[in-house]
PDB file of N, CA and C in Angstrom:
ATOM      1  N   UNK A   1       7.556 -16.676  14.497  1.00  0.00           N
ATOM      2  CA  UNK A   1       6.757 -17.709  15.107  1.00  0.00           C
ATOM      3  C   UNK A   1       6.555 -17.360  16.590  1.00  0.00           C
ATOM      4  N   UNK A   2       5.423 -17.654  16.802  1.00  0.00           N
ATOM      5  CA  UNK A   2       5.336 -17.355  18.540  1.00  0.00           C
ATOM      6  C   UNK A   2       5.098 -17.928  19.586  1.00  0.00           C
ATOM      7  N   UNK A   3       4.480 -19.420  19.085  1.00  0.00           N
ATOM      8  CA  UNK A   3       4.505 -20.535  20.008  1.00  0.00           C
ATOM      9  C   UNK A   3       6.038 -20.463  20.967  1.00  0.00           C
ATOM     10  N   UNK A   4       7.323 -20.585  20.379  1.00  0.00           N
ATOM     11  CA  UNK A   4       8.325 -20.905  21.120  1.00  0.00           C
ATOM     12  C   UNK A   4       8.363 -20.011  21.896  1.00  0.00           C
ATOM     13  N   UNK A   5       7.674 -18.564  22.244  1.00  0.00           N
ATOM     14  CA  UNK A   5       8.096 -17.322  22.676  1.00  0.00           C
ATOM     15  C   UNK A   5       6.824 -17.484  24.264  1.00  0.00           C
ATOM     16  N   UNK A   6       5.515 -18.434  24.215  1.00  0.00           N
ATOM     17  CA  UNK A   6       4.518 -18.468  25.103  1.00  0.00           C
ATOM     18  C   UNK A   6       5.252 -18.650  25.680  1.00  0.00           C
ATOM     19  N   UNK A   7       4.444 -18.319  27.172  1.00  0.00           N
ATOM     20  CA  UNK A   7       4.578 -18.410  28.275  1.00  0.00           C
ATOM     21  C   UNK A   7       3.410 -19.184  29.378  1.00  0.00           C
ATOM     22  N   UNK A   8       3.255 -19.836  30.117  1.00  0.00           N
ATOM     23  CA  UNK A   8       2.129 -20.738  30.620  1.00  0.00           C
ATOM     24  C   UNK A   8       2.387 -20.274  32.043  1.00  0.00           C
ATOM     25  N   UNK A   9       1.245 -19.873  33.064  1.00  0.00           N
ATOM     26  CA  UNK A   9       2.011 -19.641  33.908  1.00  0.00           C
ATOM     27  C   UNK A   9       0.365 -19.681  35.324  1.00  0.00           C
ATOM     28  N   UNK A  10       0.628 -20.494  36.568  1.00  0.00           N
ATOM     29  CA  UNK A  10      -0.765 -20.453  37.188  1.00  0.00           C
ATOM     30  C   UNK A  10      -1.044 -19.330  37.693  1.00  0.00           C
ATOM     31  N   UNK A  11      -1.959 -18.453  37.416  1.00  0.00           N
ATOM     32  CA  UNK A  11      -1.653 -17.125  37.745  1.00  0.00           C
ATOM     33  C   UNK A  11      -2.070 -16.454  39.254  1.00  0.00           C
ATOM     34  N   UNK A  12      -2.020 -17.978  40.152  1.00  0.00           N
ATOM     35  CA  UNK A  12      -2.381 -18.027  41.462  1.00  0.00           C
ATOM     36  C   UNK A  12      -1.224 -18.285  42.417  1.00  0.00           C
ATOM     37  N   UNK A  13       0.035 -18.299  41.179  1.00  0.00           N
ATOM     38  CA  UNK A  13       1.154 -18.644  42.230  1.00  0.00           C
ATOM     39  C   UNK A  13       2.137 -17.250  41.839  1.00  0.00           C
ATOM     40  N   UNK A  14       3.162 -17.150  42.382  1.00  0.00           N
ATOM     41  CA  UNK A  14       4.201 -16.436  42.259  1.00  0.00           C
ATOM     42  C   UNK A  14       4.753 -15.894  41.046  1.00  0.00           C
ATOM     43  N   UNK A  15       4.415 -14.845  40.393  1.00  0.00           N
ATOM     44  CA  UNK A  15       5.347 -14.361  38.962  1.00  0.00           C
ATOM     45  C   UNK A  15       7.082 -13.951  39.144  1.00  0.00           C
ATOM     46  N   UNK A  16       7.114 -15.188  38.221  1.00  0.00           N
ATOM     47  CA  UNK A  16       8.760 -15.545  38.908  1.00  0.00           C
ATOM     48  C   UNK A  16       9.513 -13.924  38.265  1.00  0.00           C
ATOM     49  N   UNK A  17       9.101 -13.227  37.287  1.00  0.00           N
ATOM     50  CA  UNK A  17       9.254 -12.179  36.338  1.00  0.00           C
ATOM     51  C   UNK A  17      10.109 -11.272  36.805  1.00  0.00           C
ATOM     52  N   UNK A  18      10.610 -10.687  35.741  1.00  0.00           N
ATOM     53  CA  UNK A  18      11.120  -9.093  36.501  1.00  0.00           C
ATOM     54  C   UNK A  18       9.977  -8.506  36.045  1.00  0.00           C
ATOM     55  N   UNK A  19      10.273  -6.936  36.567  1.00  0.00           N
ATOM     56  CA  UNK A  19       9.456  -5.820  36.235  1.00  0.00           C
ATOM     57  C   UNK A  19       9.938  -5.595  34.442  1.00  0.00           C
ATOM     58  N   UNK A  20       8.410  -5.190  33.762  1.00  0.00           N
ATOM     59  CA  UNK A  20       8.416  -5.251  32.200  1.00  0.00           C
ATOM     60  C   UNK A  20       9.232  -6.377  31.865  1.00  0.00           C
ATOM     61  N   UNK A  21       9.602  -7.854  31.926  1.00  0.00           N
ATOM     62  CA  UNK A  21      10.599  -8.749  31.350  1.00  0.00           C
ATOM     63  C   UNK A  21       9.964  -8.373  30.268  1.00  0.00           C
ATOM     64  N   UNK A  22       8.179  -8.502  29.942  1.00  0.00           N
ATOM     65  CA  UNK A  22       7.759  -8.999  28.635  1.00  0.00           C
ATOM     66  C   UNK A  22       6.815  -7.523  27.848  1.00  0.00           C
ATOM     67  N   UNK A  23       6.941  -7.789  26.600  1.00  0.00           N
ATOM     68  CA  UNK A  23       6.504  -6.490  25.853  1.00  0.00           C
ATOM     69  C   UNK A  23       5.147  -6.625  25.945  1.00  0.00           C
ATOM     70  N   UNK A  24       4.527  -7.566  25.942  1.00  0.00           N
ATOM     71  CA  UNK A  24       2.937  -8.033  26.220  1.00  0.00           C
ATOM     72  C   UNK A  24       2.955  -9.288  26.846  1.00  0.00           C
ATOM     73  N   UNK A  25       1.567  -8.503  27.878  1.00  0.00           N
ATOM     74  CA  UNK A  25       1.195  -9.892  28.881  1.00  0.00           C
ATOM     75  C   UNK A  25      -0.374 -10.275  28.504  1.00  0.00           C
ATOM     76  N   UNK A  26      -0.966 -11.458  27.828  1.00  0.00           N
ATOM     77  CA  UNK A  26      -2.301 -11.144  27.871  1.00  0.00           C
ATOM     78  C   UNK A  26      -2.886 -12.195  28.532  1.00  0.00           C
ATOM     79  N   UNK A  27      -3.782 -11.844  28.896  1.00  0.00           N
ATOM     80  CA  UNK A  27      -5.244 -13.049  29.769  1.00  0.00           C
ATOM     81  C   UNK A  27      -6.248 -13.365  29.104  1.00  0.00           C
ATOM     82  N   UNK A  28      -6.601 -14.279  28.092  1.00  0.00           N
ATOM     83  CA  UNK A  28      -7.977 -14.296  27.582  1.00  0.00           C
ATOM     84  C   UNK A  28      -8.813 -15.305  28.671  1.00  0.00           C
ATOM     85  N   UNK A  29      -9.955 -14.642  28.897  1.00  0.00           N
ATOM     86  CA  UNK A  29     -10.895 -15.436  29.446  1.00  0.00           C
ATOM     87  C   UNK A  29     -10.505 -16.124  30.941  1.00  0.00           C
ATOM     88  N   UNK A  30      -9.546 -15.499  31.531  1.00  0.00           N
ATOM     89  CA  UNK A  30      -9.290 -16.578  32.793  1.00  0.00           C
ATOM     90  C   UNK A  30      -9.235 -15.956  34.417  1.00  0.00           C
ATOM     91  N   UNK A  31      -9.334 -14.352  33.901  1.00  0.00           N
ATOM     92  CA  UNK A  31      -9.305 -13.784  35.357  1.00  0.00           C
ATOM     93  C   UNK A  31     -10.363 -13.921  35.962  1.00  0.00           C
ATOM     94  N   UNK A  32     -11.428 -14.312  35.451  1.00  0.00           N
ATOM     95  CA  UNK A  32     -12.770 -14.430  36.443  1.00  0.00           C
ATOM     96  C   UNK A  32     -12.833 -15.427  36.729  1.00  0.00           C
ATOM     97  N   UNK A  33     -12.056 -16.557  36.851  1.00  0.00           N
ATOM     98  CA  UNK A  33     -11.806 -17.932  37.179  1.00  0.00           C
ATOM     99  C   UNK A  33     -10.627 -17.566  38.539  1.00  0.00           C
ATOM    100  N   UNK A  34     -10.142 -16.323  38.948  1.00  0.00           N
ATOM    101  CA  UNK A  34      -9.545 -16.513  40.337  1.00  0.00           C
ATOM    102  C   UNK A  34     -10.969 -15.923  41.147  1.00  0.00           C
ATOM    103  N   UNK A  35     -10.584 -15.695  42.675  1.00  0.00           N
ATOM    104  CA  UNK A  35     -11.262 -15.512  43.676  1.00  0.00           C
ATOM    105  C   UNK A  35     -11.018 -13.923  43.875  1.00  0.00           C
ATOM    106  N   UNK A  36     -12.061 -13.211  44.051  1.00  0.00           N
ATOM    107  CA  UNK A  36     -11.248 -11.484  44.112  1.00  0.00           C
ATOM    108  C   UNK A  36      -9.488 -11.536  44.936  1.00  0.00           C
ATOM    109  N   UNK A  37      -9.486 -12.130  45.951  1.00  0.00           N
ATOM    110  CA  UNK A  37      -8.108 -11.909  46.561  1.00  0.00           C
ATOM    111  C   UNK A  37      -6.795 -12.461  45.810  1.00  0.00           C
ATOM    112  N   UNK A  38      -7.254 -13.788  45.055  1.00  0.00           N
ATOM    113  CA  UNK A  38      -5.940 -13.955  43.790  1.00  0.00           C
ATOM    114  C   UNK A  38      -6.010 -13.054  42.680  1.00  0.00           C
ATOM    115  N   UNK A  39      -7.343 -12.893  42.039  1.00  0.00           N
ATOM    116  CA  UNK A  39      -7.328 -11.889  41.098  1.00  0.00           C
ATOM    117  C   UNK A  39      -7.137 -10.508  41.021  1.00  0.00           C
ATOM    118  N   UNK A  40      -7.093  -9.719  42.474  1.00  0.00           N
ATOM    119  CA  UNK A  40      -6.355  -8.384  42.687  1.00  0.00           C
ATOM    120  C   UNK A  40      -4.896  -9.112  42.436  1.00  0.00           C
ATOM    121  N   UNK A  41      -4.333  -9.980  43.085  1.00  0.00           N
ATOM    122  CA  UNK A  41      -2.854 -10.099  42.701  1.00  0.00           C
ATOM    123  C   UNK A  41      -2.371 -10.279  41.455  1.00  0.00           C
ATOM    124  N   UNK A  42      -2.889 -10.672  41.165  1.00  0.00           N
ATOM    125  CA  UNK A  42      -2.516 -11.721  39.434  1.00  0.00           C
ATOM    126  C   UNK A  42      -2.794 -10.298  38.761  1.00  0.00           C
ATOM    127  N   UNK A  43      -3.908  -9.158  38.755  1.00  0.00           N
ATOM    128  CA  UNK A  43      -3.721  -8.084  37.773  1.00  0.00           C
ATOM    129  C   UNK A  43      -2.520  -7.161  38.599  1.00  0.00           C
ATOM    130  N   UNK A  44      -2.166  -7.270  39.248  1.00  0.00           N
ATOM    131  CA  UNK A  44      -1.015  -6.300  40.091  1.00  0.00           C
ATOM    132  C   UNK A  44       0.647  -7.211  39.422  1.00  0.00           C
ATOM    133  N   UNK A  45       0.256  -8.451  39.448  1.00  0.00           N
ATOM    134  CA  UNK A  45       1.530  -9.288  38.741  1.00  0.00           C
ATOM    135  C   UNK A  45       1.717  -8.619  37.090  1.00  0.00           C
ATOM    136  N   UNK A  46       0.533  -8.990  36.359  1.00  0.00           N
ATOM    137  CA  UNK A  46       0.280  -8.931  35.431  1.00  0.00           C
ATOM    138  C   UNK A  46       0.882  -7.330  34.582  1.00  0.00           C
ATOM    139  N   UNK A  47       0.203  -6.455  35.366  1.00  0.00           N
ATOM    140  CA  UNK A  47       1.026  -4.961  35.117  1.00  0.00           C
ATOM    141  C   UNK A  47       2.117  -4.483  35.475  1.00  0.00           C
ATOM    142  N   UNK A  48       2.674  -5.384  36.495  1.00  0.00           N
ATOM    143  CA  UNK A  48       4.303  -5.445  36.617  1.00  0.00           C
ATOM    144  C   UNK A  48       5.511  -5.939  35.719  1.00  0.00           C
ATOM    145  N   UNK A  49       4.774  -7.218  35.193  1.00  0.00           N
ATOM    146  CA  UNK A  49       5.930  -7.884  34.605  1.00  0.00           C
ATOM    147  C   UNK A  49       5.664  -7.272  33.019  1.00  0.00           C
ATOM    148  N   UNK A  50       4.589  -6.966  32.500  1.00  0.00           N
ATOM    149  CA  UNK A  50       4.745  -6.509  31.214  1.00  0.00           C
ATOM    150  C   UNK A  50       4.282  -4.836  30.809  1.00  0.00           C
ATOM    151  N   UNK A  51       5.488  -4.924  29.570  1.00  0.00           N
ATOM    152  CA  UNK A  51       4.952  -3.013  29.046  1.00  0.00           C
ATOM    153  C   UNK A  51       4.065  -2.994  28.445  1.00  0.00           C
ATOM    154  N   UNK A  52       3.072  -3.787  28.304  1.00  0.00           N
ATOM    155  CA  UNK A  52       1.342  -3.352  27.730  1.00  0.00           C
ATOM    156  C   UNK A  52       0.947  -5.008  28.367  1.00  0.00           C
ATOM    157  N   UNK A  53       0.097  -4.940  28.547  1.00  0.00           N
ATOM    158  CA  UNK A  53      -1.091  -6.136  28.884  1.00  0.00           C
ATOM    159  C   UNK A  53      -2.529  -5.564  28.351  1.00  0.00           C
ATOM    160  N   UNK A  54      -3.392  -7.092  28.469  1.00  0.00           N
ATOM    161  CA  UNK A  54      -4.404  -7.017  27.623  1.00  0.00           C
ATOM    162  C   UNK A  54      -5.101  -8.313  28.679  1.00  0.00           C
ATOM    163  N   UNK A  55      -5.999  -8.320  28.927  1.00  0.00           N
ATOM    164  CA  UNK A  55      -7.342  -9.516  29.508  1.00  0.00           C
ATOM    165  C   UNK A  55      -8.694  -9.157  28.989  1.00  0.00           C
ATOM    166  N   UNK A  56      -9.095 -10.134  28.993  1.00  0.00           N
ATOM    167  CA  UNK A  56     -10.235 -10.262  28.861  1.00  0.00           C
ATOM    168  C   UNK A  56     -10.732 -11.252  29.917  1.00  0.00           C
ATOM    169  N   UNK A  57     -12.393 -10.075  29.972  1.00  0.00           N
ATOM    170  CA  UNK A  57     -13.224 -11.282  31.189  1.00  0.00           C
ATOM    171  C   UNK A  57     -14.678 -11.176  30.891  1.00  0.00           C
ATOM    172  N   UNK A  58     -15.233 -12.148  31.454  1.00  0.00           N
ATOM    173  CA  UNK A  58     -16.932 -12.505  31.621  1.00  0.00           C
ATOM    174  C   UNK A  58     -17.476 -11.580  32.636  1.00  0.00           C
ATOM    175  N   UNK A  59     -18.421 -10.644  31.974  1.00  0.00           N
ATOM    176  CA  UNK A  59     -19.238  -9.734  32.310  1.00  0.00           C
ATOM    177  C   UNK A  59     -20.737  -9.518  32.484  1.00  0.00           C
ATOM    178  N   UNK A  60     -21.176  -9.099  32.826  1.00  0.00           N
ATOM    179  CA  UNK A  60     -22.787  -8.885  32.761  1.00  0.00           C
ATOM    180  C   UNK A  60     -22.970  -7.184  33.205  1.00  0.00           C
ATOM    181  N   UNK A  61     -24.116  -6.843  32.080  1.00  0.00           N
ATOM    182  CA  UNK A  61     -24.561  -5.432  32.014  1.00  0.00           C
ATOM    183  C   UNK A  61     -26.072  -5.286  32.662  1.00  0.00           C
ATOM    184  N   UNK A  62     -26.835  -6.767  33.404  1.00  0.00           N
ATOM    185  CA  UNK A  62     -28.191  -6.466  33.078  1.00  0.00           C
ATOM    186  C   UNK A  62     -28.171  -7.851  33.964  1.00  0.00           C
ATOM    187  N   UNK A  63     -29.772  -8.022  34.377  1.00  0.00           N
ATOM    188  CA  UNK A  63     -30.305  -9.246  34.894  1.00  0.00           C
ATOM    189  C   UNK A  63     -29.781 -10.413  34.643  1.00  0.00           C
ATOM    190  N   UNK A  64     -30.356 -10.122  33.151  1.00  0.00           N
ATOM    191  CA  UNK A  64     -30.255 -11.435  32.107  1.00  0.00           C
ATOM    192  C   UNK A  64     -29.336 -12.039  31.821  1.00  0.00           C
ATOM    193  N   UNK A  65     -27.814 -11.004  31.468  1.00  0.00           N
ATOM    194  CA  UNK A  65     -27.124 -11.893  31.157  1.00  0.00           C
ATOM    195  C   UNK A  65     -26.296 -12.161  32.559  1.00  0.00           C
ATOM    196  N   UNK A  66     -26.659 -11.388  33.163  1.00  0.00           N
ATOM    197  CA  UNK A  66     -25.623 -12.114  34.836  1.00  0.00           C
ATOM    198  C   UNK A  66     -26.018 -13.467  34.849  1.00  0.00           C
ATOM    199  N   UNK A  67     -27.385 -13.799  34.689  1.00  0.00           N
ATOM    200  CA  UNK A  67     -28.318 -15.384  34.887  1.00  0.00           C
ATOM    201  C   UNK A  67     -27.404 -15.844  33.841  1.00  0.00           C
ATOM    202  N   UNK A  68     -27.171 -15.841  32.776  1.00  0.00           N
ATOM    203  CA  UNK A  68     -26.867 -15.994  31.446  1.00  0.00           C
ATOM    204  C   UNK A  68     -25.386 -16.580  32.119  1.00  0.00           C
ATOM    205  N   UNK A  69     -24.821 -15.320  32.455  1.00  0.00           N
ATOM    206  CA  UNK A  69     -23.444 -15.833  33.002  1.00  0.00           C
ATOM    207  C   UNK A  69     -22.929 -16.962  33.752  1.00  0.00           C
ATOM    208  N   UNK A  70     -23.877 -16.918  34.744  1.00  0.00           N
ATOM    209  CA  UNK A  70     -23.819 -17.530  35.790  1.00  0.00           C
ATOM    210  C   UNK A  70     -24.150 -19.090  35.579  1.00  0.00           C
ATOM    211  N   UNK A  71     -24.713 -19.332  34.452  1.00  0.00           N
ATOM    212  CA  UNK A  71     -25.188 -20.711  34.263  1.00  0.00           C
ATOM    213  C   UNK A  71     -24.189 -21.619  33.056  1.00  0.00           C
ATOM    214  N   UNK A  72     -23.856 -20.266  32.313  1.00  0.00           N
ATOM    215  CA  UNK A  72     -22.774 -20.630  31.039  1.00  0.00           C
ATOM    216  C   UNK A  72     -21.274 -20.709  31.703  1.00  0.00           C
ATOM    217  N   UNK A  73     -20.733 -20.024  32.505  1.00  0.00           N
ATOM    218  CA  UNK A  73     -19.674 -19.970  33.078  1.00  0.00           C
ATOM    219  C   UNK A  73     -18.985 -20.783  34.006  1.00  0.00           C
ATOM    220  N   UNK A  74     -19.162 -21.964  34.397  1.00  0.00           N
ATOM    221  CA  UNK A  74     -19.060 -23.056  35.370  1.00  0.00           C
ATOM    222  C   UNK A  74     -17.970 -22.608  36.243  1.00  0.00           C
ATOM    223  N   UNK A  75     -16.215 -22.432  35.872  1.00  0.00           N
ATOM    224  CA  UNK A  75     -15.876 -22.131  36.721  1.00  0.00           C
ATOM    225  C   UNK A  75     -15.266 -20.520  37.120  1.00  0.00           C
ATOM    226  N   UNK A  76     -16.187 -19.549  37.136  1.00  0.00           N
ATOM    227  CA  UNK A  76     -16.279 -18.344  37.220  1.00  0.00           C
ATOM    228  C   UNK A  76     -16.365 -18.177  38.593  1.00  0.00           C
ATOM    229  N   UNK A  77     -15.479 -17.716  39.309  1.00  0.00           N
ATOM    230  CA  UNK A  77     -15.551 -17.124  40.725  1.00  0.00           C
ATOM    231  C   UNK A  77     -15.758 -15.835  40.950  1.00  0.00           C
ATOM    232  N   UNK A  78     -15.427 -14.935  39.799  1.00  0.00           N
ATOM    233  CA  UNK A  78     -15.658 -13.488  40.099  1.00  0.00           C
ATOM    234  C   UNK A  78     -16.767 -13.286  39.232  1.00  0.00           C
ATOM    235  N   UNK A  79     -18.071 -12.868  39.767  1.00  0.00           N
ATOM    236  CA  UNK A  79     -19.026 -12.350  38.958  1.00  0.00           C
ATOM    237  C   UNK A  79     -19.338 -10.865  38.825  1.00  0.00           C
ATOM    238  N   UNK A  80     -18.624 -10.235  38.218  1.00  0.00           N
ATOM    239  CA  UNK A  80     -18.099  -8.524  38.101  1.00  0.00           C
ATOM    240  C   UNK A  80     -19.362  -8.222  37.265  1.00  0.00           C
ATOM    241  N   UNK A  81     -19.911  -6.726  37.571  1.00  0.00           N
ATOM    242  CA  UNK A  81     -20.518  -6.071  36.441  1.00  0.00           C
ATOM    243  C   UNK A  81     -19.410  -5.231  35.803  1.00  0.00           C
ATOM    244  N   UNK A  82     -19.834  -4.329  34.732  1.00  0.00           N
ATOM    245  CA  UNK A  82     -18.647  -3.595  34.188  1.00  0.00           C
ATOM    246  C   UNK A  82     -17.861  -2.661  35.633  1.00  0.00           C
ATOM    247  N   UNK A  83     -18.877  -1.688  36.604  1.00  0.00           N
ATOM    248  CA  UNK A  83     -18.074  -0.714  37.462  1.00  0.00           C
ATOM    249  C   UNK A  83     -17.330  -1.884  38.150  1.00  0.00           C
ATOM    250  N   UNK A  84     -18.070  -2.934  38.668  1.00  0.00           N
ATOM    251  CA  UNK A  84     -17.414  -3.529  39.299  1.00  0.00           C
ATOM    252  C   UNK A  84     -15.473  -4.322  38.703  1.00  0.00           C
ATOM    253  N   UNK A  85     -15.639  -4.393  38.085  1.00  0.00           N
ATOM    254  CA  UNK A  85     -14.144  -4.724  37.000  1.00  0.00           C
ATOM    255  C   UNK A  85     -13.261  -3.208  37.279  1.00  0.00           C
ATOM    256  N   UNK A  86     -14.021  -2.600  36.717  1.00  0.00           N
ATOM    257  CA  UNK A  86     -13.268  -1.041  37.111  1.00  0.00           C
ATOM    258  C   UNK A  86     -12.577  -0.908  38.283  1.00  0.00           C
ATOM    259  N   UNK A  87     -13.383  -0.914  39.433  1.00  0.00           N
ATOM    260  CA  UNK A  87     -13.411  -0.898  40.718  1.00  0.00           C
ATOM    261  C   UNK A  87     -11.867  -2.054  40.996  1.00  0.00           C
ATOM    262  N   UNK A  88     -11.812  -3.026  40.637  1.00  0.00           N
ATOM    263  CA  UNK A  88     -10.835  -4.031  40.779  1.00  0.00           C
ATOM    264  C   UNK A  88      -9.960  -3.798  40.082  1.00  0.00           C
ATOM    265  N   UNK A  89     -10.123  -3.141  39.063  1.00  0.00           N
ATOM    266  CA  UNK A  89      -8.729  -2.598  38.201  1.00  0.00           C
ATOM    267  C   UNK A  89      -8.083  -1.700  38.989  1.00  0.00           C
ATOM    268  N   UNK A  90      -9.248  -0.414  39.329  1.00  0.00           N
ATOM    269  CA  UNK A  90      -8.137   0.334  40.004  1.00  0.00           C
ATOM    270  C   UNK A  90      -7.573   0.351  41.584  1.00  0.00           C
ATOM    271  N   UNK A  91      -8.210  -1.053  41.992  1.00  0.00           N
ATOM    272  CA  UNK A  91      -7.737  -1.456  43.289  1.00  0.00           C
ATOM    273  C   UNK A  91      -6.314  -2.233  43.419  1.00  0.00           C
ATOM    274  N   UNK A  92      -6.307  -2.555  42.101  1.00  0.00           N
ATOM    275  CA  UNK A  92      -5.097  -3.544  41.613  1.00  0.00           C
ATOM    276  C   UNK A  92      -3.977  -2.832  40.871  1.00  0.00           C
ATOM    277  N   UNK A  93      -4.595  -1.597  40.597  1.00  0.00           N
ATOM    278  CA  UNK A  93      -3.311  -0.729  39.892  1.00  0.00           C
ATOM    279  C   UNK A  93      -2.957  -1.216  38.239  1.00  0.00           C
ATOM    280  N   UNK A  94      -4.225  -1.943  38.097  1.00  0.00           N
ATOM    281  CA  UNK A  94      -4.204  -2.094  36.391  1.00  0.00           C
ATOM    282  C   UNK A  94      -4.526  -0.961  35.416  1.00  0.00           C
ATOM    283  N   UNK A  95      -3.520  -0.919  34.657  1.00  0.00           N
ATOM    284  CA  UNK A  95      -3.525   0.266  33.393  1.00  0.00           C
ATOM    285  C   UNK A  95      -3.556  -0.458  32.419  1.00  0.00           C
ATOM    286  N   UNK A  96      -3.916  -1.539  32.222  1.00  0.00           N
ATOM    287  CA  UNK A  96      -3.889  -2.125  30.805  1.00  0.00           C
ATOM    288  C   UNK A  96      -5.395  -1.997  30.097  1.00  0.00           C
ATOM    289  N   UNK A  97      -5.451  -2.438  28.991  1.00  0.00           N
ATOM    290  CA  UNK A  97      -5.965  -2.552  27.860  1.00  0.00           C
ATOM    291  C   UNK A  97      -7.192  -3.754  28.672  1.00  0.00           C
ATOM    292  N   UNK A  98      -8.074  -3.917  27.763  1.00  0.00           N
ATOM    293  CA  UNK A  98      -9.176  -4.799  28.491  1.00  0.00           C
ATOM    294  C   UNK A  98     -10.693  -4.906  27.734  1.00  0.00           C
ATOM    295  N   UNK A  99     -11.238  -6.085  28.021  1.00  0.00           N
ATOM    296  CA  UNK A  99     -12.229  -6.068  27.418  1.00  0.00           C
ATOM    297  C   UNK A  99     -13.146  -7.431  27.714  1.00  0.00           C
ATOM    298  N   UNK A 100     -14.555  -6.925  27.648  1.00  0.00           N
ATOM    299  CA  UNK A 100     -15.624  -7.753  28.426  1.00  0.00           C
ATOM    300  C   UNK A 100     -16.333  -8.283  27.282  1.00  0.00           C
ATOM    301  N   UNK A 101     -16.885  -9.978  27.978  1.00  0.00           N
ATOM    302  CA  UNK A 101     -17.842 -10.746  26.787  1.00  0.00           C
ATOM    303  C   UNK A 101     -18.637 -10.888  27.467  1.00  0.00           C
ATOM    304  N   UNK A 102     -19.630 -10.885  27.036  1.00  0.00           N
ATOM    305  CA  UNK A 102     -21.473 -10.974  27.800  1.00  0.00           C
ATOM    306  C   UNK A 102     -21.943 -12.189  26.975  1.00  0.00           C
ATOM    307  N   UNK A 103     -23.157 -12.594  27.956  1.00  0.00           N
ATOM    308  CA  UNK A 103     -23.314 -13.430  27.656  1.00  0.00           C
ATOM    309  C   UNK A 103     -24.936 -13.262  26.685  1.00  0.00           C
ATOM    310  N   UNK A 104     -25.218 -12.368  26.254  1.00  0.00           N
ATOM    311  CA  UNK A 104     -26.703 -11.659  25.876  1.00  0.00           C
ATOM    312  C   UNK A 104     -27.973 -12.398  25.736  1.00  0.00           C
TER     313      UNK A 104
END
């Protein structure tokens, strides 16, 4: 069972964690809801405290769906294209696993 095993955690405050405590750390849908300066931290937390991590975030490849994004996404603070995610990964020292939803 894995409910008893979650973890809930604001990922704008302090990761109380050790280094790797957890075998997987994942993010669905919530890193583009910090501000670039919490969200470099929170993926620098994020690849510290666990031996594989996984996020997912809201992306745009094109005009359309950035508009797309931008109107579907209410509280989205980071509006990344794909290099741009890259660019923040490897500013943040993220090696994890990852993956983008568009809005098409």
């Amino acid at each position: 069972m894995v409910k008893p095993c979650l973890k809930i955690h604001d990922a704008r405050g302090k990761f109380e964690w050790g280094d790797n405590e957890f075998d997987l750390v994942i993010s669905l849908t919530m890193i583009h809801n910090l501000r670039a300066f919490d969200l470099e931290k929170c993926l620098r937390q994020i690849q510290r405290i666990g031996k594989s991590q996984y996020v997912t975030a809201e992306s745009y490849r094109n005009e359309q769906e950035q508009f797309n994004l931008q109107c579907w996404a209410l509280t989205c603070e980071s509006f990344f294209d794909f290099d741009e995610w890259l660019w923040m990964f490897k500013k943040a020292g993220y090696e994890g696993d990852y993956e983008f939803i568009y809005f098409e």
